[in-house]
Protein backbone atom coordinates (compact mmCIF):
# COMPACT_ATOMS: atom_id res chain seq x y z
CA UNK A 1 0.00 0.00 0.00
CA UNK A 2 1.14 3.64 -1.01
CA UNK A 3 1.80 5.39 2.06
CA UNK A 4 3.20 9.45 3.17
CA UNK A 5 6.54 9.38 4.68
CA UNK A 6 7.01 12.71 7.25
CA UNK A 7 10.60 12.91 7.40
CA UNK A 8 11.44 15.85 9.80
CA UNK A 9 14.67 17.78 8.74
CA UNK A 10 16.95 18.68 11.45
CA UNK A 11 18.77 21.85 11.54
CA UNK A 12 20.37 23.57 14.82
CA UNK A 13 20.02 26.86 12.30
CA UNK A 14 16.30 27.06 11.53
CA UNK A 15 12.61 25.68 12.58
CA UNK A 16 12.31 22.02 11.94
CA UNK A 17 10.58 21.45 8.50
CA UNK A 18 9.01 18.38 7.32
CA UNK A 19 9.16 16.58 3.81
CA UNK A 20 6.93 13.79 2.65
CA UNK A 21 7.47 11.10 0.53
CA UNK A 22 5.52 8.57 -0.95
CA UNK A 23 6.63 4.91 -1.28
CA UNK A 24 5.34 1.52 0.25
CA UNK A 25 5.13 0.91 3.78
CA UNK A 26 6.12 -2.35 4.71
CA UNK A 27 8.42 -1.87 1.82
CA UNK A 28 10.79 1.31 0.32
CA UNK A 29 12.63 3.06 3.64
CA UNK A 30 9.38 1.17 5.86
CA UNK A 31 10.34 -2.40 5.55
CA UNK A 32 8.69 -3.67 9.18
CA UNK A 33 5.56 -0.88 8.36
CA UNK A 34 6.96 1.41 11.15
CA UNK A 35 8.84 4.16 11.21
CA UNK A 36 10.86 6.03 13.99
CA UNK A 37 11.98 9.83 13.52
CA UNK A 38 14.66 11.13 16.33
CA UNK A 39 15.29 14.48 15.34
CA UNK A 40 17.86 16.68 17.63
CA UNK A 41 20.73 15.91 19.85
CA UNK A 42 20.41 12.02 20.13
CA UNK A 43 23.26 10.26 20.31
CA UNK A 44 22.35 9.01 23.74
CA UNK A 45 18.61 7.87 22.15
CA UNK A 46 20.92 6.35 18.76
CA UNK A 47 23.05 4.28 20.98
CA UNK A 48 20.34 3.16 23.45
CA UNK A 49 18.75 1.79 20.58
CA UNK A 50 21.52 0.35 18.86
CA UNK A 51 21.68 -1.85 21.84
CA UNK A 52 17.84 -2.79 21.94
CA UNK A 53 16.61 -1.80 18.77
CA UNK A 54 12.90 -2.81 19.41
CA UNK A 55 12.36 -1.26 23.05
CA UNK A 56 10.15 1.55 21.98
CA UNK A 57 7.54 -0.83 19.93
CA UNK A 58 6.13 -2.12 23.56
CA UNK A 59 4.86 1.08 24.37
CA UNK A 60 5.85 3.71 22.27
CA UNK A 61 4.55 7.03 23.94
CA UNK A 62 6.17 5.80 27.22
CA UNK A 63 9.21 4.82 25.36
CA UNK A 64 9.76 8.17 23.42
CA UNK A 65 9.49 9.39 26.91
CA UNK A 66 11.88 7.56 28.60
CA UNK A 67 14.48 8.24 24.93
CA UNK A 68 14.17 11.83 25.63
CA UNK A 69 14.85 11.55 29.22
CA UNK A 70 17.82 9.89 28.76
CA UNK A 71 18.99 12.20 26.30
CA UNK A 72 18.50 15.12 28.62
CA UNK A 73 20.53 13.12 31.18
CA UNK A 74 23.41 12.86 28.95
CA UNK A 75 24.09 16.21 27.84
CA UNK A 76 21.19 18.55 30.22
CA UNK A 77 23.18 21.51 28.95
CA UNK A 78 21.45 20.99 25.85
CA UNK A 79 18.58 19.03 26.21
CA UNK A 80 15.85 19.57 28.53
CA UNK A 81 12.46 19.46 29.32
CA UNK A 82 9.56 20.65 28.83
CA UNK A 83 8.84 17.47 26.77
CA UNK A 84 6.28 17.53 23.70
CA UNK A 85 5.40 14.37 22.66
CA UNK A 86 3.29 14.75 19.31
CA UNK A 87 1.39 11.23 18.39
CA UNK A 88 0.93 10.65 14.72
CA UNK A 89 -0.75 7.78 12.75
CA UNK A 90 -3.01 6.90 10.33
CA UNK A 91 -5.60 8.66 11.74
CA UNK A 92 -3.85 11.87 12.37
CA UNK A 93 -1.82 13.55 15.20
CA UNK A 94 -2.64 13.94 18.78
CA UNK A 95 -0.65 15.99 21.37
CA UNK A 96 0.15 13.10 24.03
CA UNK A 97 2.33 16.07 26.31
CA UNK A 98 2.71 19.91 25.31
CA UNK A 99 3.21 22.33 26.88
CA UNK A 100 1.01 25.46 27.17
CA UNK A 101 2.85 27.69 24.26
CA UNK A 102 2.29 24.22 21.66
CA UNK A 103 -1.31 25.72 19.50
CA UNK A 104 -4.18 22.95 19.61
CA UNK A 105 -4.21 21.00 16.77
């Protein structure tokens, strides 16, 4: 099945901007039929995972959580909270945690 891709584009320089694809999804860059974005400082989050690739599948909110807490532990001077945690699927997104300056979607 044709799917969107929303591949976020990382820049320390400007706003994060997003660009969509279209391929297959299990299939093209989607070969399981998920997809995980980590955008930002995440080298902490990269080698976590590298080490259990398939930890944030069980419970994904609460995982991404957990990702971004780490990475806040590693270098705080970077990262830190407030955390937004933005939900997407196939029906749409929902804010899971945002703070108050995040608009309603």
């Amino acid at each position: 099945m044709a799917s969107e891709f929303f591949i976020p584009t990382p820049s320390p320089l400007v706003p994060v901007q997003i660009v969509i694809r279209y391929g297959k999804c299990p299939g093209d860059a989607c070969t399981t039929g998920e997809q995980l974005f980590v955008t930002g400082e995440h080298d902490a989050i990269s080698k976590f995972l590298s080490e259990k690739p398939g930890y944030w599948k069980v419970n994904p909110v609460e995982a991404v959580r957990e990702l971004i807490e780490l990475q806040i532990a590693d270098i705080p001077n970077l990262v830190g909270p407030p955390i937004d945690i933005l939900y997407v699927d196939k029906n749409g997104a929902r804010w899971v945690q945002k703070k108050d300056q995040c608009p309603d979607m």
